[in-house]
C-alpha atoms as a PDB file:
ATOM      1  CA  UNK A   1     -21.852  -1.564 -25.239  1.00  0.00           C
ATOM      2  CA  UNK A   2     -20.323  -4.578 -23.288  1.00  0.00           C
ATOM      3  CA  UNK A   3     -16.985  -5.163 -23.411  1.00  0.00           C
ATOM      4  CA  UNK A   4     -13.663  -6.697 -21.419  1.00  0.00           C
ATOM      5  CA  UNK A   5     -10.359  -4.950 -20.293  1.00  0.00           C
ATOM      6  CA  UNK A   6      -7.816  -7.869 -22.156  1.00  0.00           C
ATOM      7  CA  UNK A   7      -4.639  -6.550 -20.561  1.00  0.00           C
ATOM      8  CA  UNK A   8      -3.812  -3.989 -17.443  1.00  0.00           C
ATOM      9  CA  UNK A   9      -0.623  -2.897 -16.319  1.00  0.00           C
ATOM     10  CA  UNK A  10       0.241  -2.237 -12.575  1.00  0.00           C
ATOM     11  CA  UNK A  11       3.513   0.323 -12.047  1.00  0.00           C
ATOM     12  CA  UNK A  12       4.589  -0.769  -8.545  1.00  0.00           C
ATOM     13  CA  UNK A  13       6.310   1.615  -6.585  1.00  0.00           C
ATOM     14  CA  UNK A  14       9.999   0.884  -5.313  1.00  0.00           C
ATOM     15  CA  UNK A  15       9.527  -0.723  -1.972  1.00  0.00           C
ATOM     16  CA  UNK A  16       6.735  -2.912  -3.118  1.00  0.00           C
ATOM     17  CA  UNK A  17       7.746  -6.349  -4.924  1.00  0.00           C
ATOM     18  CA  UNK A  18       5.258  -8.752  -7.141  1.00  0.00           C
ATOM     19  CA  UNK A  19       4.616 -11.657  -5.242  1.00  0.00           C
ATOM     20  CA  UNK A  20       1.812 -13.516  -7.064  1.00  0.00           C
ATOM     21  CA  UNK A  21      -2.049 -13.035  -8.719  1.00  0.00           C
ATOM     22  CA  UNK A  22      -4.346 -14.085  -6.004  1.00  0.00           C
ATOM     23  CA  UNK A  23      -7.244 -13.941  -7.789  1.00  0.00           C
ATOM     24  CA  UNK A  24      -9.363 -12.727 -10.896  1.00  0.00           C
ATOM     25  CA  UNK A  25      -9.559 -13.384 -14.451  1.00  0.00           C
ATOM     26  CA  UNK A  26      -6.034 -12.412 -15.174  1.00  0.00           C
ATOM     27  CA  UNK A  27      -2.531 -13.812 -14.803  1.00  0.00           C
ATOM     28  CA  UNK A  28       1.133 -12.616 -14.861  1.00  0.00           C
ATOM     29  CA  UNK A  29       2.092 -11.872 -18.451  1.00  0.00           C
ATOM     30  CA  UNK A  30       5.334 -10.074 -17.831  1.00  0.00           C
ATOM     31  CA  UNK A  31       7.217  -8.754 -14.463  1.00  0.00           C
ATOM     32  CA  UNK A  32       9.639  -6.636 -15.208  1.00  0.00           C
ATOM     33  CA  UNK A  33      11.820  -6.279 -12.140  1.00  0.00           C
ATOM     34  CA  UNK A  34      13.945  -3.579 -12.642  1.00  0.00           C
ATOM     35  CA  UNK A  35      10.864  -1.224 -13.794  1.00  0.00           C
ATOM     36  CA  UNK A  36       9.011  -2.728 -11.192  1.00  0.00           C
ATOM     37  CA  UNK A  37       5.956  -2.941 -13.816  1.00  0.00           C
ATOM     38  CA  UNK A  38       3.486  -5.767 -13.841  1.00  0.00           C
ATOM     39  CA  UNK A  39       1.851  -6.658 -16.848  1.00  0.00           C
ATOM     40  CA  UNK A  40      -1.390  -9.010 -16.676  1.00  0.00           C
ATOM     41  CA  UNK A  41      -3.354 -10.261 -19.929  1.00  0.00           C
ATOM     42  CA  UNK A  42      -6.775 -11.955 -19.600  1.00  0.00           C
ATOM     43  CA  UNK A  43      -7.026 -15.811 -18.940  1.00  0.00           C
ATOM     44  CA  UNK A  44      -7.145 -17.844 -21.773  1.00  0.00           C
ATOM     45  CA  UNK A  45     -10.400 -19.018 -22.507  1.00  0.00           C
ATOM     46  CA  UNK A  46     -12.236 -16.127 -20.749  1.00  0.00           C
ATOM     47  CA  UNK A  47     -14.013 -13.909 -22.715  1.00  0.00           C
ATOM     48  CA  UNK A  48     -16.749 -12.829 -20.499  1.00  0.00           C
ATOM     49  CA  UNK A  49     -18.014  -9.367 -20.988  1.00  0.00           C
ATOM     50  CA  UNK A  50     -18.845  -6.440 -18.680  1.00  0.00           C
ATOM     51  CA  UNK A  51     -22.403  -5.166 -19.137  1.00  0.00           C
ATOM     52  CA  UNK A  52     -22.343  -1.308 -20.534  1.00  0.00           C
ATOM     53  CA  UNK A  53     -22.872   1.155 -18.127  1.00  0.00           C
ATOM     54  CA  UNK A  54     -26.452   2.647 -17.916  1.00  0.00           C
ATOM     55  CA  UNK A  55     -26.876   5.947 -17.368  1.00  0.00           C
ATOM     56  CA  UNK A  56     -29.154   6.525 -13.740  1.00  0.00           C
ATOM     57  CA  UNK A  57     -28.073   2.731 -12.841  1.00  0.00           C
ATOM     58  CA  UNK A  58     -26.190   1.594 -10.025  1.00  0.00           C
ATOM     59  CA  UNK A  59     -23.034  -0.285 -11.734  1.00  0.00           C
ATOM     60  CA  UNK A  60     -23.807  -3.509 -10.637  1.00  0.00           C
ATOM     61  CA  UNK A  61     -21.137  -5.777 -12.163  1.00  0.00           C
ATOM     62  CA  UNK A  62     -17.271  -4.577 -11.912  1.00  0.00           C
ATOM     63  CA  UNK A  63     -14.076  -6.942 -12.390  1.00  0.00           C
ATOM     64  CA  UNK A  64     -11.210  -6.860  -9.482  1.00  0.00           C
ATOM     65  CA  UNK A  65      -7.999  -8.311 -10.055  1.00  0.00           C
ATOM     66  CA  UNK A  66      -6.504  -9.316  -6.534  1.00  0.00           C
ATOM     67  CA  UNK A  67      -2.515  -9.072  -6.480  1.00  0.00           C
ATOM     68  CA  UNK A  68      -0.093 -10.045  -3.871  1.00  0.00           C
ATOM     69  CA  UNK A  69       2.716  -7.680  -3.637  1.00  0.00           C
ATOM     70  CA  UNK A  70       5.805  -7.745  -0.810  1.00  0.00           C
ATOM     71  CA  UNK A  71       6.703  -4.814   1.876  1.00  0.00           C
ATOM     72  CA  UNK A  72      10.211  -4.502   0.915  1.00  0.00           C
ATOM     73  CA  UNK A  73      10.160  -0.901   2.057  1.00  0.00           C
ATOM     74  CA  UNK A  74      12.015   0.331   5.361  1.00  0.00           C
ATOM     75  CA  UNK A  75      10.073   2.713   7.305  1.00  0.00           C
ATOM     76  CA  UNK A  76      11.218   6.201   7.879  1.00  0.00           C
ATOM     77  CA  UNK A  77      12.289   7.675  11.283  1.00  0.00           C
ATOM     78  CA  UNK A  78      10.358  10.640  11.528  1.00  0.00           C
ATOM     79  CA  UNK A  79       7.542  10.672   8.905  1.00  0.00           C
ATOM     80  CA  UNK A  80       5.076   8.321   7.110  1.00  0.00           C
ATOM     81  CA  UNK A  81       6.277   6.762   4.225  1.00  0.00           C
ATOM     82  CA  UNK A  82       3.471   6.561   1.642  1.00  0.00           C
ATOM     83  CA  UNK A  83       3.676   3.878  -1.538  1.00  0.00           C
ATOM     84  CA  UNK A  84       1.790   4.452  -4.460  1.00  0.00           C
ATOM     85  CA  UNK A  85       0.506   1.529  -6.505  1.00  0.00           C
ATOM     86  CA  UNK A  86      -1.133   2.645 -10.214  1.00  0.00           C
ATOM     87  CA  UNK A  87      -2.885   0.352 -12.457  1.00  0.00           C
ATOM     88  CA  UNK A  88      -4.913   0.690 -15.421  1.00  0.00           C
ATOM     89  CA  UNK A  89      -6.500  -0.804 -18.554  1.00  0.00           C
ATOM     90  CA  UNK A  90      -3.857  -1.173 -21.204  1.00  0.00           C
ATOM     91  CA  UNK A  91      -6.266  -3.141 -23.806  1.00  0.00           C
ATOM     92  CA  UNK A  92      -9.810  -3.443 -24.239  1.00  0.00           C
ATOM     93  CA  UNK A  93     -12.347  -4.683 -26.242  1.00  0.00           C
ATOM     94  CA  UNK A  94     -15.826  -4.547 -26.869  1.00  0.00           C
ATOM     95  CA  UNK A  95     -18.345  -7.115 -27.667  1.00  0.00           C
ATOM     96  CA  UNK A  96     -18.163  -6.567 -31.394  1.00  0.00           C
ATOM     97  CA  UNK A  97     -14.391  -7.017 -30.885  1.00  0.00           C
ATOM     98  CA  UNK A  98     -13.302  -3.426 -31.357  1.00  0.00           C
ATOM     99  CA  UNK A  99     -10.642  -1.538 -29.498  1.00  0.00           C
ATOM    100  CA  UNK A 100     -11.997   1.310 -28.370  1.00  0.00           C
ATOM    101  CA  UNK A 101     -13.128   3.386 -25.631  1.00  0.00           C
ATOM    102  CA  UNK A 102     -15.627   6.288 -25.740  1.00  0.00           C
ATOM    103  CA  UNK A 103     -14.447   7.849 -22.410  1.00  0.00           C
ATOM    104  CA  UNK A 104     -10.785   6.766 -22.333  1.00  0.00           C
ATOM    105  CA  UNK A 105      -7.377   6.354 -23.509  1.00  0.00           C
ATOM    106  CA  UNK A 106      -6.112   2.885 -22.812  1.00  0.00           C
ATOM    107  CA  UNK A 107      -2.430   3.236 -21.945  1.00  0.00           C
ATOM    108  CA  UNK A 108      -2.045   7.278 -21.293  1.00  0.00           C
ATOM    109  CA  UNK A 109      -2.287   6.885 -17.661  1.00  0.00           C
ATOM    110  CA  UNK A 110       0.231   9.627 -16.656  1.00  0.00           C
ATOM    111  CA  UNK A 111       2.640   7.896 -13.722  1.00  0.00           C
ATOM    112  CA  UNK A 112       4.257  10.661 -11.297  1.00  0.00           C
ATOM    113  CA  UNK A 113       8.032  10.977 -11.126  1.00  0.00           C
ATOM    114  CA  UNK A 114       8.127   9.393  -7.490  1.00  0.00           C
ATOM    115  CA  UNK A 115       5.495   6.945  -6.019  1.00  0.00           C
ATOM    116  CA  UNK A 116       7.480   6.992  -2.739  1.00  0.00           C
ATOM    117  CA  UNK A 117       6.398  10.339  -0.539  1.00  0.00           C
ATOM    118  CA  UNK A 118       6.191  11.253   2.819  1.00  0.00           C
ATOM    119  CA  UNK A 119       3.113  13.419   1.955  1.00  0.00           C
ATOM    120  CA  UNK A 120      -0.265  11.973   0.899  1.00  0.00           C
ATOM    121  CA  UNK A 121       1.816  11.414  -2.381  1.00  0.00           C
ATOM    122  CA  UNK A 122       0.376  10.835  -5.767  1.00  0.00           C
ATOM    123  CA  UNK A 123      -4.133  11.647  -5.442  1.00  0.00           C
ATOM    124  CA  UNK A 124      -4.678  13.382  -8.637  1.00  0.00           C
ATOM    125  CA  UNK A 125      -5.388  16.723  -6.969  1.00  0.00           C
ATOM    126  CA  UNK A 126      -7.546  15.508  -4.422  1.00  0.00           C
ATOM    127  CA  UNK A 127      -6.588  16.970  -0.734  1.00  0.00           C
ATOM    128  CA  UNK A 128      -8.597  14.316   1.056  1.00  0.00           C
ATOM    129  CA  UNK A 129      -6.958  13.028   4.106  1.00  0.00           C
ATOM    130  CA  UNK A 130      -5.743   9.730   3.038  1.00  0.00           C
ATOM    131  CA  UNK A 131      -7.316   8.274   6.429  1.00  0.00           C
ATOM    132  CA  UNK A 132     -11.153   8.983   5.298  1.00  0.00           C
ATOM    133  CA  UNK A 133     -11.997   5.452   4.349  1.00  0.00           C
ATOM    134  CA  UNK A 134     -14.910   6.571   2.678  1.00  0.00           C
ATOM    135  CA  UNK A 135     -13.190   8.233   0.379  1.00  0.00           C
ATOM    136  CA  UNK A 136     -12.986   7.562  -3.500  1.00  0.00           C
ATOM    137  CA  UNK A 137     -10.650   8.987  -4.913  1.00  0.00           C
ATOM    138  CA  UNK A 138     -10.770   9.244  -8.949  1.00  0.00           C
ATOM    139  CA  UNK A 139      -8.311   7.805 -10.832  1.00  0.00           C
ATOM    140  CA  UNK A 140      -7.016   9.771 -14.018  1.00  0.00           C
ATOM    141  CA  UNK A 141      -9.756   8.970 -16.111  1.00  0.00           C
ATOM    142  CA  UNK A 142     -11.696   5.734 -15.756  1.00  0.00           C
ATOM    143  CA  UNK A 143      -9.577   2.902 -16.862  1.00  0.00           C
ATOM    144  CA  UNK A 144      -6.995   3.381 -14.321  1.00  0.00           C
ATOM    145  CA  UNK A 145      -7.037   3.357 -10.654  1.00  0.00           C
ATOM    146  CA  UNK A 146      -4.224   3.741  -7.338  1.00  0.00           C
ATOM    147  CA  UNK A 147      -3.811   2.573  -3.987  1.00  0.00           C
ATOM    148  CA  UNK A 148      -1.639   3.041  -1.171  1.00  0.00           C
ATOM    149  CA  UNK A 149       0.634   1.607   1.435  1.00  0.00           C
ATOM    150  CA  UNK A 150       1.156   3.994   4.658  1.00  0.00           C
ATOM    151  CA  UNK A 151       4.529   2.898   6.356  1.00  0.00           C
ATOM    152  CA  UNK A 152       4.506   4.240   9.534  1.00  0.00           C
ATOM    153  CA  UNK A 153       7.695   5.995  11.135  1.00  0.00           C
ATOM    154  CA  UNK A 154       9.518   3.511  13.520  1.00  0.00           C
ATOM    155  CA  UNK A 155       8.511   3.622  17.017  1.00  0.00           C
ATOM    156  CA  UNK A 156      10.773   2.817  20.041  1.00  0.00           C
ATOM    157  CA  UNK A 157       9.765   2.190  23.338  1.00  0.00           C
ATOM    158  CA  UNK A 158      12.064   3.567  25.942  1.00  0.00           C
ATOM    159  CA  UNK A 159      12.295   2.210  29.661  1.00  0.00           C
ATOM    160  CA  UNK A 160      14.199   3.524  32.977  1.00  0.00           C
ATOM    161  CA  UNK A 161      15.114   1.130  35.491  1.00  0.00           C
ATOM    162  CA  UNK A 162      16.529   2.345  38.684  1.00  0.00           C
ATOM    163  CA  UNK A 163      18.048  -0.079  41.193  1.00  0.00           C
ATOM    164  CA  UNK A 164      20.410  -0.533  43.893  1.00  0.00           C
ATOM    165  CA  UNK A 165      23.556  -2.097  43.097  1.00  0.00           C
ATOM    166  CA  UNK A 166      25.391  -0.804  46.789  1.00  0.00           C
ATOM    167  CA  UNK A 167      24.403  -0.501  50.112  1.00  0.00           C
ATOM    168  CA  UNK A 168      27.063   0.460  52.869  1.00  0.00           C
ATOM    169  CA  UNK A 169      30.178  -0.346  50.807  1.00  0.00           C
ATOM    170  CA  UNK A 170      28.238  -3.753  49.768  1.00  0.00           C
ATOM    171  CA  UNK A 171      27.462  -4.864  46.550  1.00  0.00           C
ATOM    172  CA  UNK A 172      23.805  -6.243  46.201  1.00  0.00           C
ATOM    173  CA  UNK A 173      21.638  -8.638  44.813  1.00  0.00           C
ATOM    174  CA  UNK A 174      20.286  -7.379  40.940  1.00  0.00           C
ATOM    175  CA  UNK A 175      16.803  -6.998  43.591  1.00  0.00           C
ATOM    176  CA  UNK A 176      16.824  -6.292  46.713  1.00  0.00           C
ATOM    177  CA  UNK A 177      13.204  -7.399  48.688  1.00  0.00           C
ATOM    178  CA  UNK A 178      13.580  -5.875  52.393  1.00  0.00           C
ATOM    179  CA  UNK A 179      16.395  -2.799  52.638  1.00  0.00           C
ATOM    180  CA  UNK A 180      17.320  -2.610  56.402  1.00  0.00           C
ATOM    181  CA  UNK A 181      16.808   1.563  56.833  1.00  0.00           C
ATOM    182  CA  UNK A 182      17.898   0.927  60.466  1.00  0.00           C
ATOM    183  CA  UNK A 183      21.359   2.272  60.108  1.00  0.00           C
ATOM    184  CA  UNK A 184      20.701   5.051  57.350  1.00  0.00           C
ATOM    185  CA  UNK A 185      21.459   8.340  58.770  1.00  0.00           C
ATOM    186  CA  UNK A 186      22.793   7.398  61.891  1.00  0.00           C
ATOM    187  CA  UNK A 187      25.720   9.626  62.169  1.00  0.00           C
ATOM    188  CA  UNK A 188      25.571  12.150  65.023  1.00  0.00           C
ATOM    189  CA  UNK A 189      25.765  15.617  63.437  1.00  0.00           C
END
């Protein structure tokens, strides 16, 4: 049966801040600072449906909800610092304008105690290098989803420079172009 998610919630991890809803059929309902946990509720107006999902069929139309979020986040010294972003479906309803969900649980999305690591962090279970871009990896169940931000440990650059600063009881130039070698080792032994 068709049907419409009507409200999602997105638990932010510390280090990330909402910014703004860039795009989709949602907007900001509530942004709760402290929690760091975004609440969006459909547009008003908007009651377009998602087509139900045919078994054997390619799933053809999906909805994305496009957030803006801010790197607040200091990287680590040593290790990758990995944020965890979790969203999911909150309230839904169906074309006949029930609530429910023959697959899911709207709301029981279980949220780790940290969603800061310096491991691959939160995956549920899955040991896939976080790199393989081809990767899915499953959400929960399906009404909920994650993504992550990789902060990368600081790098420094280092840099030796050697120069001259005395020649012969002399200071020098900060570069010297021509260094007269004539009278370098020209003590009798």
């Amino acid at each position: 049966m068709a049907g419409r998610a009507t409200k999602v919630v997105d638990q932010l991890p510390a280090g990330l801040e909402f910014v703004s809803v860039v795009s989709g059929n949602f907007e900001k309902d509530t942004y709760n600072e402290t929690t760091n946990k975004l609440t969006l509720k459909r547009k008003d107006g908007n009651g377009t449906n998602l087509p139900a999902y045919e078994e054997g069929k390619l799933v053809e139309n999906s909805e994305t909800i496009e957030i803006q979020c801010k790197v607040t986040a200091k990287a680590d010294k040593e290790n990758n610092k990995v944020l965890t972003n979790i969203a999911w479906i909150e309230d839904q309803v169906d074309e006949a304008g029930r609530q429910t969900d023959r697959d899911s649980t709207p709301g029981n999305t279980n949220v780790p105690g940290s969603l800061v690591t310096t491991d691959n962090g939160y995956t549920n279970n899955d040991s896939t290098d976080l790199n393989n871009k081809d990767h899915y990896f499953e959400g929960q169940e399906d009404d909920d989803d994650f993504e992550k931000v990789v902060l990368k440990p600081k790098a420094f650059d280092l840099k030796l420079i050697k120069r001259i600063v005395e020649v012969n009881d002399q200071e020098v130039p900060e570069r010297i172009k021509n260094v007269d070698v004539s009278k370098l080792n020209t003590s009798s032994s």
